[in-house]
C-alpha atoms as a PDB file:
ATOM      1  CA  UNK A   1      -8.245   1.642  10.949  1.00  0.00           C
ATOM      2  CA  UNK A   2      -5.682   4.320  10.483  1.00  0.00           C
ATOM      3  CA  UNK A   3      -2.277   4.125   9.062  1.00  0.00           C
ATOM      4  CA  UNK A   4       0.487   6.566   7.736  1.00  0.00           C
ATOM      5  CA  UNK A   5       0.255   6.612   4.055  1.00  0.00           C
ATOM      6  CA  UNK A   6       3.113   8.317   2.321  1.00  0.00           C
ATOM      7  CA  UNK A   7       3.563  10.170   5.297  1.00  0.00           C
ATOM      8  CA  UNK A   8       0.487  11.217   6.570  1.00  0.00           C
ATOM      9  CA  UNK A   9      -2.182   9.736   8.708  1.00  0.00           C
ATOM     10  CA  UNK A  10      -4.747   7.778   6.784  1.00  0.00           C
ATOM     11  CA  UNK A  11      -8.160   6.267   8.053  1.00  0.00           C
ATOM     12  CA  UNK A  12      -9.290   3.753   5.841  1.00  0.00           C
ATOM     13  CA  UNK A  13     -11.469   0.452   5.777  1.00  0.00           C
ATOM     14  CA  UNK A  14      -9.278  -1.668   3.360  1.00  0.00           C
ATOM     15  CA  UNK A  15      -8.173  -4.633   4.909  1.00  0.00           C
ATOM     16  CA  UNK A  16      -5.435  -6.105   2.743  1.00  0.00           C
ATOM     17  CA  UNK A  17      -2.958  -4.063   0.083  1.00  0.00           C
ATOM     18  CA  UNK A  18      -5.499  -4.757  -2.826  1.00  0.00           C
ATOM     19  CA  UNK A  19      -8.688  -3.194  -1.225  1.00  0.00           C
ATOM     20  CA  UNK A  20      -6.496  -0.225  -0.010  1.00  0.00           C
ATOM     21  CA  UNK A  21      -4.888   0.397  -3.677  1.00  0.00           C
ATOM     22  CA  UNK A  22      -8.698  -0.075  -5.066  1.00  0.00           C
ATOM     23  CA  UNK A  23      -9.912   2.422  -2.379  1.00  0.00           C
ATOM     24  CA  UNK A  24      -7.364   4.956  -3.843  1.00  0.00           C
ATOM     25  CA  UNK A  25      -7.900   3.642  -7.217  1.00  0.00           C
ATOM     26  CA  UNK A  26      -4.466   3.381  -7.769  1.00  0.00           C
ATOM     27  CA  UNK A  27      -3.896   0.942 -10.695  1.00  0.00           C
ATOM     28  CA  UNK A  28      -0.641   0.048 -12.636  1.00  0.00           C
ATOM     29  CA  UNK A  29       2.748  -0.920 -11.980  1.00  0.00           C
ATOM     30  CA  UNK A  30       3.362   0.194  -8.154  1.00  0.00           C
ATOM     31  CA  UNK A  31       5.815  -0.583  -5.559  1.00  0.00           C
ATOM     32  CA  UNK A  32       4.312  -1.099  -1.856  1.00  0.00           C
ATOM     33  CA  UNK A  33       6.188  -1.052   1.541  1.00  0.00           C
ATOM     34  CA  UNK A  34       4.737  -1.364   4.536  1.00  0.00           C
ATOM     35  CA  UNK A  35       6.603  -1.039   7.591  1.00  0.00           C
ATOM     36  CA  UNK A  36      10.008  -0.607   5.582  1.00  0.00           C
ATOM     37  CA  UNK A  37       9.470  -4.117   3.846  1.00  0.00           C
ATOM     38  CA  UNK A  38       8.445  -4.160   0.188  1.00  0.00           C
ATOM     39  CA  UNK A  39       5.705  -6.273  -0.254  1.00  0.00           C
ATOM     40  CA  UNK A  40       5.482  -8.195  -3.727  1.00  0.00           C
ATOM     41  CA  UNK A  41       2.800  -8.015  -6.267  1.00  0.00           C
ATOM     42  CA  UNK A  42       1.778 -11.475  -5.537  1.00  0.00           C
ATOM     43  CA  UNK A  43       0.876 -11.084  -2.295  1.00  0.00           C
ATOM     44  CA  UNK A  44      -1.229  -7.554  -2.196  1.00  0.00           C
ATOM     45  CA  UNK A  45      -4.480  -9.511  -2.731  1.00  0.00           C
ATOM     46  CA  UNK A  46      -3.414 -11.630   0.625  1.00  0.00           C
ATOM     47  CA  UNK A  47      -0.924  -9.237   2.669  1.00  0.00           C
ATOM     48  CA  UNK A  48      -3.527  -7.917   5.599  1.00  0.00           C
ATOM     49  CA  UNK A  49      -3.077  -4.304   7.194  1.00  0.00           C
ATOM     50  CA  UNK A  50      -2.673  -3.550  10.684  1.00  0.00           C
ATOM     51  CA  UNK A  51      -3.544  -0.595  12.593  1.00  0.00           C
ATOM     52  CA  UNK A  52      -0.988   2.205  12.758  1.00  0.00           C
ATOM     53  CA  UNK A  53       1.443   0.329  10.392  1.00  0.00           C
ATOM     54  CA  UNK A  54       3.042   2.565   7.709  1.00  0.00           C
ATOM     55  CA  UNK A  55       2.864   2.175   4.134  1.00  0.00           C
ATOM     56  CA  UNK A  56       4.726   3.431   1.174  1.00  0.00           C
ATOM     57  CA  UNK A  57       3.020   3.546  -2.273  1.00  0.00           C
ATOM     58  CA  UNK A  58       5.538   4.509  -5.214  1.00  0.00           C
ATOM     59  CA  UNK A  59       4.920   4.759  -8.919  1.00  0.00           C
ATOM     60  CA  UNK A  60       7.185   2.235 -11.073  1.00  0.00           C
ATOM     61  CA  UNK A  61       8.679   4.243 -14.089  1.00  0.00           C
ATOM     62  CA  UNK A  62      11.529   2.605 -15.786  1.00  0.00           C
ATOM     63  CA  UNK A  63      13.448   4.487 -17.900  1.00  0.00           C
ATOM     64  CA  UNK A  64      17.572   4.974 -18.395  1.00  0.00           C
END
C-alpha cells in the first residue's frame, strides 16, 4: 500500500500501526497521527492502515 509518512510517499506492507513501527523498527515512547488524529498507544496493535492515508510519527521527549 502506499501512504505519506512524515511527509513523503511511503510503500509499505504493514497493515496496522504496530507492523508499520516494527517495519521501521521504531521502538520507544512515540506519538502517531494518522490522518490528523492521534492514535493512542493502546490501539497501534489494532488501528488498521488504509491506502493513501497520512501518518505522522514523532519522538516523545519530555523535558522542561
Amino acid at each position: 500500500m502506499q501512504i505519506t509518512l512524515n511527509g513523503k510517499p511511503h510503500r509499505c506492507d504493514a497493515v496496522t500501526i504496530r507492523e508499520l513501527l516494527d517495519q521501521l523498527d521504531l521502538h520507544g515512547r512515540l506519538a502517531v497521527e494518522v490522518n490528523q488524529n492521534i492514535v493512542p498507544k493502546s490501539e497501534h496493535a489494532t488501528y488498521q492502515l488504509h491506502d493513501q492515508d497520512t501518518v505522522e510519527i514523532v519522538h516523545a521527549i519530555g523535558g522542561g
